[in-house]
Protein backbone atom coordinates (compact mmCIF):
# COMPACT_ATOMS: atom_id res chain seq x y z
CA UNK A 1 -8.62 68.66 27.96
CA UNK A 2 -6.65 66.48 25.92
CA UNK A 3 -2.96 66.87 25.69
CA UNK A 4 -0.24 65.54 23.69
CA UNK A 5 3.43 66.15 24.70
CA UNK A 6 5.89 66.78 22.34
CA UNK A 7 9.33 66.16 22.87
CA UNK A 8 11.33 69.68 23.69
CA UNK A 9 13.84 70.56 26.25
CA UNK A 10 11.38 72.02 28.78
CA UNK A 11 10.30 68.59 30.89
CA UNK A 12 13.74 67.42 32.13
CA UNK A 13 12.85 63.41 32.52
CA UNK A 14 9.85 61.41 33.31
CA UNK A 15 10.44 60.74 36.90
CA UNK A 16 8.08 62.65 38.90
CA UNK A 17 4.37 62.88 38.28
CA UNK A 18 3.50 65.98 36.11
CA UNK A 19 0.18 68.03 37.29
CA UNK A 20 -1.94 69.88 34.70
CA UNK A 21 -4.66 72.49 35.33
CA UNK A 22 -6.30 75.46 34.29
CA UNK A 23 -5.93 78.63 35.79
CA UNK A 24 -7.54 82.55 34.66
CA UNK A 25 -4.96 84.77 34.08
CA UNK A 26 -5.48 88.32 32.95
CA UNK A 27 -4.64 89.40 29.05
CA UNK A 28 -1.19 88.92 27.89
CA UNK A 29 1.28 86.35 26.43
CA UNK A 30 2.31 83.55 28.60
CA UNK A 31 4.98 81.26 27.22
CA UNK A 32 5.80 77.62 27.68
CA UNK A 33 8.09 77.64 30.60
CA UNK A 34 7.14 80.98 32.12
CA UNK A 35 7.33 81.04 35.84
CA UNK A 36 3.96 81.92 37.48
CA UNK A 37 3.46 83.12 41.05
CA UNK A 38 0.53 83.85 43.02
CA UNK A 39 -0.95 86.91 45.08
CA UNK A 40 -3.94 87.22 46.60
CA UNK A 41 -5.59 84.73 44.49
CA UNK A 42 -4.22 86.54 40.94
CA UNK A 43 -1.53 84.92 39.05
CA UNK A 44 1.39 86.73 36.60
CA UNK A 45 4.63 86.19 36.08
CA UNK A 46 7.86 85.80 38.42
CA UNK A 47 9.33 89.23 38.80
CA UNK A 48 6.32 91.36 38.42
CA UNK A 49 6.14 93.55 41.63
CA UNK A 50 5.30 91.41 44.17
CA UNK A 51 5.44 88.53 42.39
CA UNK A 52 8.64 87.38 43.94
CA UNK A 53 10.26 83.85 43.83
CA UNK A 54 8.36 82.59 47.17
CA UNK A 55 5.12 83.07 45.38
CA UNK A 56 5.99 80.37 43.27
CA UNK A 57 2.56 78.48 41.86
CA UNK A 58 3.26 76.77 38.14
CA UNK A 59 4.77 76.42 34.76
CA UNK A 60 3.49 77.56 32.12
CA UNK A 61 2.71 74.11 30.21
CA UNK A 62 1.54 75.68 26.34
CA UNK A 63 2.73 79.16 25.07
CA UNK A 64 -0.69 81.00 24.69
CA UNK A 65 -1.91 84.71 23.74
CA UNK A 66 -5.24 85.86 25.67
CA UNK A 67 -7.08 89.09 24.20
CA UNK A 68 -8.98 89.50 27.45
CA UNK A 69 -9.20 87.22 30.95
CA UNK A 70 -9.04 83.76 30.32
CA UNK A 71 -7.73 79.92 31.01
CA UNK A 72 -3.82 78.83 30.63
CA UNK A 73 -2.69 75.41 31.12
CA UNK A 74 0.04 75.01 33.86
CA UNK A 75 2.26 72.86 35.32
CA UNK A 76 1.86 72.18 39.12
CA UNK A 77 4.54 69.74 39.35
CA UNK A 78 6.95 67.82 37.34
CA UNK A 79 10.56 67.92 36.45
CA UNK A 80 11.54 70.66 34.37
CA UNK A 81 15.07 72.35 32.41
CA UNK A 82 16.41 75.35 34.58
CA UNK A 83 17.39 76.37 30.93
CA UNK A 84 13.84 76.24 29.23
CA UNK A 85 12.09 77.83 32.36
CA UNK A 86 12.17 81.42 32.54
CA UNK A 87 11.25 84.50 34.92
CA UNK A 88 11.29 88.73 34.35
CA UNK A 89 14.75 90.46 34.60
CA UNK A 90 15.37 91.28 38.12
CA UNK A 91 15.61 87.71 39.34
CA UNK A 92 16.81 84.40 38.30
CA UNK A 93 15.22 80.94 38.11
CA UNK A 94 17.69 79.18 40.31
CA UNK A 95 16.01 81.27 42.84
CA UNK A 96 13.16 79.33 42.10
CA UNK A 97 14.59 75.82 42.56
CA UNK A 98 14.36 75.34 46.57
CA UNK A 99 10.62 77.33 46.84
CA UNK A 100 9.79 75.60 43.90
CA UNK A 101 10.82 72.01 45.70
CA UNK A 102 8.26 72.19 47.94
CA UNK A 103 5.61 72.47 45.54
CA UNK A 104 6.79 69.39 43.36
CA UNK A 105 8.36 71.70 40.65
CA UNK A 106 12.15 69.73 40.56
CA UNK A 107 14.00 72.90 38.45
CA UNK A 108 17.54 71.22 37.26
């Protein structure tokens, strides 16, 4: 896949190395900057039930709309805008920051 970045306010400096790859999600819309955890080997958003902070995988790198299964790009680590990344109402994303540090995702 080839990817060009475009400047926005989700990637929060160049500093640490930024990881792309494709995952299969179900249907749905999944937004640059979404927070995506992981369960059992399926992956949806932060805040779904059971889909809680500590399950933590990616950022969503390129806001895409899937009519059935499919492939997203995501981020599996880089620097990133606690402003521009965003999870389901119930939690918050500076509960993400310290699970997320131990993946590579710096949330600031």
């Amino acid at each position: 896949m080839t990817r060009t970045l475009e400047a926005d306010n989700l990637i929060n400096g160049y500093r640490a190395p930024q990881v792309i790859k494709a995952i299969t999600v179900g249907a749905g819309t999944y937004l640059r900057g979404m927070a995506i955890g992981q369960v059992s080997g399926a992956f949806k958003q932060i805040g779904e039930v059971t889909y809680t902070v500590d399950t933590i995988y990616a950022i969503v790198a390129e806001t895409t709309t899937l009519t059935e299964e499919g492939k997203i790009e995501v981020y599996l680590t880089g620097e990133f805008n606690k402003d521009c990344v965003f999870v389901k109402e119930g939690t918050t994303v500076e509960n993400l920051i310290i699970p997320g540090r131990k993946l590579g995702l710096f949330i600031s």
